[in-house]
C-alpha atoms as a PDB file:
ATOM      1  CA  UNK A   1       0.000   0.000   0.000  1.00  0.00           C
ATOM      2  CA  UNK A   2       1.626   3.600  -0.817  1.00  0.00           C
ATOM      3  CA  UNK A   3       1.861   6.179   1.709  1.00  0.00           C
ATOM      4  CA  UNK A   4       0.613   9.298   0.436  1.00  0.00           C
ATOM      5  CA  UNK A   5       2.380  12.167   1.829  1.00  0.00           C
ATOM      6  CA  UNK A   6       0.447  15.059   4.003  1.00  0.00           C
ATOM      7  CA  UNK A   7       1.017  18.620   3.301  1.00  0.00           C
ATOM      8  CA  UNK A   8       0.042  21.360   5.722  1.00  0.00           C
ATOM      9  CA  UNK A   9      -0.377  24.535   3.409  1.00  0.00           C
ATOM     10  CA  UNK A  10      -1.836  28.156   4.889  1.00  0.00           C
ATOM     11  CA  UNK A  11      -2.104  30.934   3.385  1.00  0.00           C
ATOM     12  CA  UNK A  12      -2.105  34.409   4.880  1.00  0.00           C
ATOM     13  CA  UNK A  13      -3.871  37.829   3.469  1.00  0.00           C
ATOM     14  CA  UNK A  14      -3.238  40.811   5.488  1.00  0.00           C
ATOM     15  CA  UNK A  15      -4.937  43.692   5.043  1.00  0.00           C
ATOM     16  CA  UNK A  16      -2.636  47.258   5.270  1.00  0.00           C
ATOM     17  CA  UNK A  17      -4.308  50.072   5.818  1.00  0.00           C
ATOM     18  CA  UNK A  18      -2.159  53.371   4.966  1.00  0.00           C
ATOM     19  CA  UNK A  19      -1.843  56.622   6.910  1.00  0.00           C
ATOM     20  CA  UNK A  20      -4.066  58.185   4.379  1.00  0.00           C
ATOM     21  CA  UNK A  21      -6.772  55.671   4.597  1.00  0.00           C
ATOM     22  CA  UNK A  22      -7.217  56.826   8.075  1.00  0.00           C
ATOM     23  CA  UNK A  23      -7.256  60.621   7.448  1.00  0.00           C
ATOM     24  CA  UNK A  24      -9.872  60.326   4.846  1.00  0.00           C
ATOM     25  CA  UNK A  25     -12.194  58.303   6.960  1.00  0.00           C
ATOM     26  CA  UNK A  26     -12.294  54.996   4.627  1.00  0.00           C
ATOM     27  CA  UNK A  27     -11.939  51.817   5.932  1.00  0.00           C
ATOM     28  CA  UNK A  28     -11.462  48.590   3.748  1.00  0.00           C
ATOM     29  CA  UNK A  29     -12.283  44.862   4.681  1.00  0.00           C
ATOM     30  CA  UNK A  30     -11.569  40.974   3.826  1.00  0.00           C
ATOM     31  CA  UNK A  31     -14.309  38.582   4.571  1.00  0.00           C
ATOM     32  CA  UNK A  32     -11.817  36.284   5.531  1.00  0.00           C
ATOM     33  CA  UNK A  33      -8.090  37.081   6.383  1.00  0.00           C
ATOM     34  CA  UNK A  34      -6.546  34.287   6.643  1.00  0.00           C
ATOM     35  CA  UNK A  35      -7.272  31.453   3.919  1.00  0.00           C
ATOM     36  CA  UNK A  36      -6.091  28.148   5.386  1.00  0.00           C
ATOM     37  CA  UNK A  37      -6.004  24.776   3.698  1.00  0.00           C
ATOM     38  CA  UNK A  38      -5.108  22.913   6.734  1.00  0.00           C
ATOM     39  CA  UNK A  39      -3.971  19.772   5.328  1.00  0.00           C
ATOM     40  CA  UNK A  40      -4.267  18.800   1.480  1.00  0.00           C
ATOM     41  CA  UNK A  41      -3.306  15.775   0.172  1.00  0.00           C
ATOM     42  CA  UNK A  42      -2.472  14.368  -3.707  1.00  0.00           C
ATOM     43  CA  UNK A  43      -6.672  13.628  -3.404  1.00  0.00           C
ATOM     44  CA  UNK A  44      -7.502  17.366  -3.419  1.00  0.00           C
ATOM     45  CA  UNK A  45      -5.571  18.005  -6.767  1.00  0.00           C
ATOM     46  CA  UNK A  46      -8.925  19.382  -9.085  1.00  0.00           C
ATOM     47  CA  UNK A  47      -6.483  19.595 -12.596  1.00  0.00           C
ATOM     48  CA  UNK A  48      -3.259  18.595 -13.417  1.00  0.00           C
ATOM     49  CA  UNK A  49      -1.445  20.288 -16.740  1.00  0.00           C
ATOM     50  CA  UNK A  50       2.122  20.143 -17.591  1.00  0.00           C
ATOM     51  CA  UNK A  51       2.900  18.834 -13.847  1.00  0.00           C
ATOM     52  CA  UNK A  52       0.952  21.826 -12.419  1.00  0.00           C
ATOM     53  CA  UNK A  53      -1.709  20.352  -9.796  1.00  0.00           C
ATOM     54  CA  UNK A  54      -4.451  23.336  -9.545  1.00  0.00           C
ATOM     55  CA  UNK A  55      -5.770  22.709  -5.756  1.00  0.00           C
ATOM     56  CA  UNK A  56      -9.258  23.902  -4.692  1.00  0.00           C
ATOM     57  CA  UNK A  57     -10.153  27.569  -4.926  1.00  0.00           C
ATOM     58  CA  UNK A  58     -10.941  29.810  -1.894  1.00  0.00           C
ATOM     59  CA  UNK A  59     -12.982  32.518  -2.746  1.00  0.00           C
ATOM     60  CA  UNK A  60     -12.600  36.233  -0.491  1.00  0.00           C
ATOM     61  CA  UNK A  61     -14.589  39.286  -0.502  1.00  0.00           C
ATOM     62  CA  UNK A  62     -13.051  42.644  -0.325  1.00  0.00           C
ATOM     63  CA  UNK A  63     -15.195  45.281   0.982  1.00  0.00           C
ATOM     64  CA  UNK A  64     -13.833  49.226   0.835  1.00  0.00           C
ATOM     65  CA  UNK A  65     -15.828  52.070   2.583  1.00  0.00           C
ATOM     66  CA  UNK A  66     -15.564  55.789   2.385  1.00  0.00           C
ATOM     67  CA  UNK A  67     -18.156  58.478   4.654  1.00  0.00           C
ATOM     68  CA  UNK A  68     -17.586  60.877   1.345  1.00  0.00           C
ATOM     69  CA  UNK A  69     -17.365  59.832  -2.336  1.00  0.00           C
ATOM     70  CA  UNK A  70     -13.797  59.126  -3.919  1.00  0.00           C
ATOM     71  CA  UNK A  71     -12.459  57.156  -6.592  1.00  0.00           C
ATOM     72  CA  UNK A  72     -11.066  54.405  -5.412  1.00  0.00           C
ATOM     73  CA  UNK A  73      -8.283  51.315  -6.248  1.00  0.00           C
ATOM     74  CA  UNK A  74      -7.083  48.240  -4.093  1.00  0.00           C
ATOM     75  CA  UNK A  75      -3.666  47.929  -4.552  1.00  0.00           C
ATOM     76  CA  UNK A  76      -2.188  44.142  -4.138  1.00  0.00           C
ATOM     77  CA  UNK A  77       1.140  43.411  -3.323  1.00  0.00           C
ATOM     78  CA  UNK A  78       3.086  40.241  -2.462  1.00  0.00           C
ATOM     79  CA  UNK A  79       5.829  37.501  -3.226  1.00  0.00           C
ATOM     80  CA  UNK A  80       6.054  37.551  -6.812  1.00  0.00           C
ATOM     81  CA  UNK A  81       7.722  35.580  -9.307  1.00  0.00           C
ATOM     82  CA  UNK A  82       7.953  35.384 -13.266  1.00  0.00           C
ATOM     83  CA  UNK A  83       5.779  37.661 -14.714  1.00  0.00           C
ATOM     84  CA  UNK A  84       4.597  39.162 -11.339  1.00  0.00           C
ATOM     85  CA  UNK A  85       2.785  35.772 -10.676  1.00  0.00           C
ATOM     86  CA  UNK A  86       2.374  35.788  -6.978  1.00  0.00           C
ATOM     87  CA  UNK A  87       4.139  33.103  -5.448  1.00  0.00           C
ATOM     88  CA  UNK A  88       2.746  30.039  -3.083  1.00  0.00           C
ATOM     89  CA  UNK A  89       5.621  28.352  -1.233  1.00  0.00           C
ATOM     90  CA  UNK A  90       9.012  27.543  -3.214  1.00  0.00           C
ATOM     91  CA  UNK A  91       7.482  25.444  -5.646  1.00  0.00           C
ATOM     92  CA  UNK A  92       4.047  26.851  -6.459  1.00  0.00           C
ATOM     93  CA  UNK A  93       1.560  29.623  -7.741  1.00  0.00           C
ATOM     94  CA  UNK A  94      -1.558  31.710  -6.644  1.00  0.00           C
ATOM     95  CA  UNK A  95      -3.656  33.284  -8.991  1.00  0.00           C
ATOM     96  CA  UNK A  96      -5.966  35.843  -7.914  1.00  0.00           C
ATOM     97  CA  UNK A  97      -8.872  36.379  -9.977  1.00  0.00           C
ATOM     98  CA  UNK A  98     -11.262  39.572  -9.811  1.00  0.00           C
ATOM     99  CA  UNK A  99     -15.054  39.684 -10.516  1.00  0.00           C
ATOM    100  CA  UNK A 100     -18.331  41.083  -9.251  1.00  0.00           C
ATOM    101  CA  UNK A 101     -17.481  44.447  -8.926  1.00  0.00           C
ATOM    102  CA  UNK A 102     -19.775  47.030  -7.200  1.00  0.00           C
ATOM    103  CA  UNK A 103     -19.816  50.468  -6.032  1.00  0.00           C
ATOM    104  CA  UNK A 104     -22.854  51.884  -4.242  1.00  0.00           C
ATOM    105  CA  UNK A 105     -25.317  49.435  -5.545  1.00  0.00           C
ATOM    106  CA  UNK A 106     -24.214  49.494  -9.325  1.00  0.00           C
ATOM    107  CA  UNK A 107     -22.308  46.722 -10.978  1.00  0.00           C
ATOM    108  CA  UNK A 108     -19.083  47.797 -13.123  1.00  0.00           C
ATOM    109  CA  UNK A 109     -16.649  46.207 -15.193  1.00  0.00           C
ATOM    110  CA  UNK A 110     -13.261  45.012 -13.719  1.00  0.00           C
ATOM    111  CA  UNK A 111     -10.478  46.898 -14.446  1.00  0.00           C
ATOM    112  CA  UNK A 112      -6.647  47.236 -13.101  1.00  0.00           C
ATOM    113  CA  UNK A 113      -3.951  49.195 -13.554  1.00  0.00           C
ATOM    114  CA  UNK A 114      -0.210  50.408 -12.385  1.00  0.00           C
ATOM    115  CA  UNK A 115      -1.140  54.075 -12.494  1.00  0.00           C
ATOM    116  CA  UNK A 116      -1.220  54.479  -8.533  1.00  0.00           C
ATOM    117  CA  UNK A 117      -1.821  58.400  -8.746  1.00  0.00           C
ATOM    118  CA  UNK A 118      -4.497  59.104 -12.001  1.00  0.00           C
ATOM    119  CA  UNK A 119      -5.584  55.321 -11.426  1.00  0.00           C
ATOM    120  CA  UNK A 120      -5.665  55.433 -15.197  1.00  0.00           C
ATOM    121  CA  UNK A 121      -7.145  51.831 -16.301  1.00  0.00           C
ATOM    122  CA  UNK A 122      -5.395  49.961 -18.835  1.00  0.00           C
ATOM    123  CA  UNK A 123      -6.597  49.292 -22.125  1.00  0.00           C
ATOM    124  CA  UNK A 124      -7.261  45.618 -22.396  1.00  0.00           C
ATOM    125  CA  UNK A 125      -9.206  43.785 -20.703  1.00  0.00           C
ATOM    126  CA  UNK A 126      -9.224  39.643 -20.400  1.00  0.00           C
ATOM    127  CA  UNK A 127     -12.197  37.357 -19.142  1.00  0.00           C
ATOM    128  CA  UNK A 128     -11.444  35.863 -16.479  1.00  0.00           C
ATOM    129  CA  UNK A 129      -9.736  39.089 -14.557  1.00  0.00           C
ATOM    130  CA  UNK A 130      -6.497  38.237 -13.227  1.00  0.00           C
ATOM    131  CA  UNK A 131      -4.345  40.114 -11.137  1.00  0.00           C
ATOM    132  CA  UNK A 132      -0.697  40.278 -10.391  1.00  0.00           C
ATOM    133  CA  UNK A 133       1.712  41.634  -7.941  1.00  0.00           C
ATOM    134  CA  UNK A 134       1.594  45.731  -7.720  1.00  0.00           C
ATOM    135  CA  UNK A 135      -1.231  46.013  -9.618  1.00  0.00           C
ATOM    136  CA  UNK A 136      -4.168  48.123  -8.488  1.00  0.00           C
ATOM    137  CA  UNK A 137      -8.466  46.504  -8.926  1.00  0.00           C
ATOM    138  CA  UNK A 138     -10.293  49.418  -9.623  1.00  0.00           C
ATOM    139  CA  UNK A 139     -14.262  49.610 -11.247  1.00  0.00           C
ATOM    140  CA  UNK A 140     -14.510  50.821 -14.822  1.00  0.00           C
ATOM    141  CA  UNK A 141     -17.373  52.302 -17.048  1.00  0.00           C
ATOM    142  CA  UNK A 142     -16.219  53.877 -20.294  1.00  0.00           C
ATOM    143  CA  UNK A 143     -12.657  54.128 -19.412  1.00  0.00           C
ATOM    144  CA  UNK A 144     -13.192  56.080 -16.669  1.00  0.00           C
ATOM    145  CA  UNK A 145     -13.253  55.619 -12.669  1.00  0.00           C
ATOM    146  CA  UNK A 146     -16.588  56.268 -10.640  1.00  0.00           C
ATOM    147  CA  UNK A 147     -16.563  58.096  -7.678  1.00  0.00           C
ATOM    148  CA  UNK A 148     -18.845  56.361  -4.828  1.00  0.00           C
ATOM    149  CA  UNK A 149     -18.513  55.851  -0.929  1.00  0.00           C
ATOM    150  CA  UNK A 150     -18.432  51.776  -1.493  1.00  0.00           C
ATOM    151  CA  UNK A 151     -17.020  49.343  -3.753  1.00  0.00           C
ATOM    152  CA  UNK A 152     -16.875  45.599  -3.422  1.00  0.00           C
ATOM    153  CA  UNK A 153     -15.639  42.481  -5.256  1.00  0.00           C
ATOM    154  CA  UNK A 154     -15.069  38.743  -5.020  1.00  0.00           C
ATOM    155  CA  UNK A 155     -10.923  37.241  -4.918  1.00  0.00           C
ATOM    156  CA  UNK A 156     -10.924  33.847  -6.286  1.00  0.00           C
ATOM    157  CA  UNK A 157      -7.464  32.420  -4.843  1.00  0.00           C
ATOM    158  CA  UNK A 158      -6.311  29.614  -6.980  1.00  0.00           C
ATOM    159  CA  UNK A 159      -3.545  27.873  -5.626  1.00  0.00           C
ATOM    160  CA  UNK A 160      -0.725  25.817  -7.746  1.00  0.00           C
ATOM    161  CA  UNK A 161       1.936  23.407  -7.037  1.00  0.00           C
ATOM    162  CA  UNK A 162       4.382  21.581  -8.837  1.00  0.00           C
ATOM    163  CA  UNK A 163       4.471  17.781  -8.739  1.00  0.00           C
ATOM    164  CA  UNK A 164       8.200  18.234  -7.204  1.00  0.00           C
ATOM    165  CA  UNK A 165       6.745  19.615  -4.143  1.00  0.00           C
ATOM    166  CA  UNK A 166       5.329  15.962  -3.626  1.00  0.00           C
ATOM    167  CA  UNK A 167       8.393  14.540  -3.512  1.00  0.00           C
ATOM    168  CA  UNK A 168      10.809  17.384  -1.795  1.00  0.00           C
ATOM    169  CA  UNK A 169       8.462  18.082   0.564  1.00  0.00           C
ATOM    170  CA  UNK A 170       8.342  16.600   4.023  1.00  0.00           C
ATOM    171  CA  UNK A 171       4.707  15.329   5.875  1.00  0.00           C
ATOM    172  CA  UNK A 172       4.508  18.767   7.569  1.00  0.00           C
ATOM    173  CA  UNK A 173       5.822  21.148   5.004  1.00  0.00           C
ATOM    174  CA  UNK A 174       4.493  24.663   5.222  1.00  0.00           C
ATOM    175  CA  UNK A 175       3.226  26.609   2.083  1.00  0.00           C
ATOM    176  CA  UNK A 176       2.410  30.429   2.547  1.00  0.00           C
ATOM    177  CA  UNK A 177       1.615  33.194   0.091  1.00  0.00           C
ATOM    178  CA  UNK A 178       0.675  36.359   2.003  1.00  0.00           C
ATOM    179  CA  UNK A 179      -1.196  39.166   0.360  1.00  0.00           C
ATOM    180  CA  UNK A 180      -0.934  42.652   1.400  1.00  0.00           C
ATOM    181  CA  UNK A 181      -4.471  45.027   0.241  1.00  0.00           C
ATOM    182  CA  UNK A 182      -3.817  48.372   0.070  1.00  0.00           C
ATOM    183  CA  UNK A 183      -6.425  51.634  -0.522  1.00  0.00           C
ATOM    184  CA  UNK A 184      -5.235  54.337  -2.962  1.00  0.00           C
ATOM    185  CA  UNK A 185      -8.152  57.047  -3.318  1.00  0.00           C
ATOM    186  CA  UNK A 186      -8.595  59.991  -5.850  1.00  0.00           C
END
């Protein structure tokens, strides 16, 4: 009978709020800071391509208030690798999709960008949303950034690990990928 080997994997979001958040009265919020996986095993692998195991996804909501209307962007940041991929662990991936994006009441399209002063969007936009390290989630409508007192969306964490972390990895290996949100407003 083969062993299968136990990996305990956690991941950690934390929220920064900067000085400026504070002076202008805003306030932003995860649903759930810390995403943790426990233990996974070779039986929670949901697709395998090009030894890539995709585990299950964790979804998060990010909630951002203001008492007066602003335009408004959630900066991520983290561990990155190629491409700005965030990292998970040595020998893996998180991707970190975007969707359902409101602010006050109305639904808007998705859109990032690296413009953390004009929080001008950039010009493409893919289906699904993804976003990478240093870029900014802001709402779109026409190319341009509503103002409103709060926004909202849904993360979709998507974990990845190479089929070499099976076998380098000992029973109790630790895989983190920590997340920092930060409010830029306009």
């Amino acid at each position: 009978m083969k062993m299968q080997r136990l990996m305990g994997i956690l991941f950690l979001l934390t929220l920064c709020l900067p000085e400026l958040s504070h002076a202008e009265d805003c306030q932003i919020t995860l649903s759930q800071p810390v995403v943790d996986y426990r233990q996974i095993r070779r039986d929670d692998i949901v697709k395998t391509q090009d030894s890539w195991h995709k585990m299950p996804e964790r979804e998060v909501s990010v909630n951002v208030f203001c008492a007066e209307k602003k335009q408004m962007a959630v900066l991520v940041q983290g561990n990155a690798g190629e491409k700005g991929r965030f990292t998970f662990g040595m020998q893996g991936g998180l991707a970190v999709k975007v969707d359902n994006m409101i602010v006050d009441g109305k639904h808007y399209a998705v859109g990032k960008t690296e413009d953390k002063i004009t929080f001008l969007p950039e010009a493409e936009s893919s289906t699904p949303f993804y976003i990478k390290n240093n870029e900014a989630i802001i709402a779109v409508e026409n190319n341009q950034i509503p103002f409103g007192q709060q926004m909202s969306f849904n993360v979709v964490l998507s974990p990845v690990i190479n089929e070499r972390a099976f076998s380098e990895m000992s029973d109790q290996t630790e895989l983190e990928s920590e997340l920092a949100w930060v409010l830029l407003l306009k």
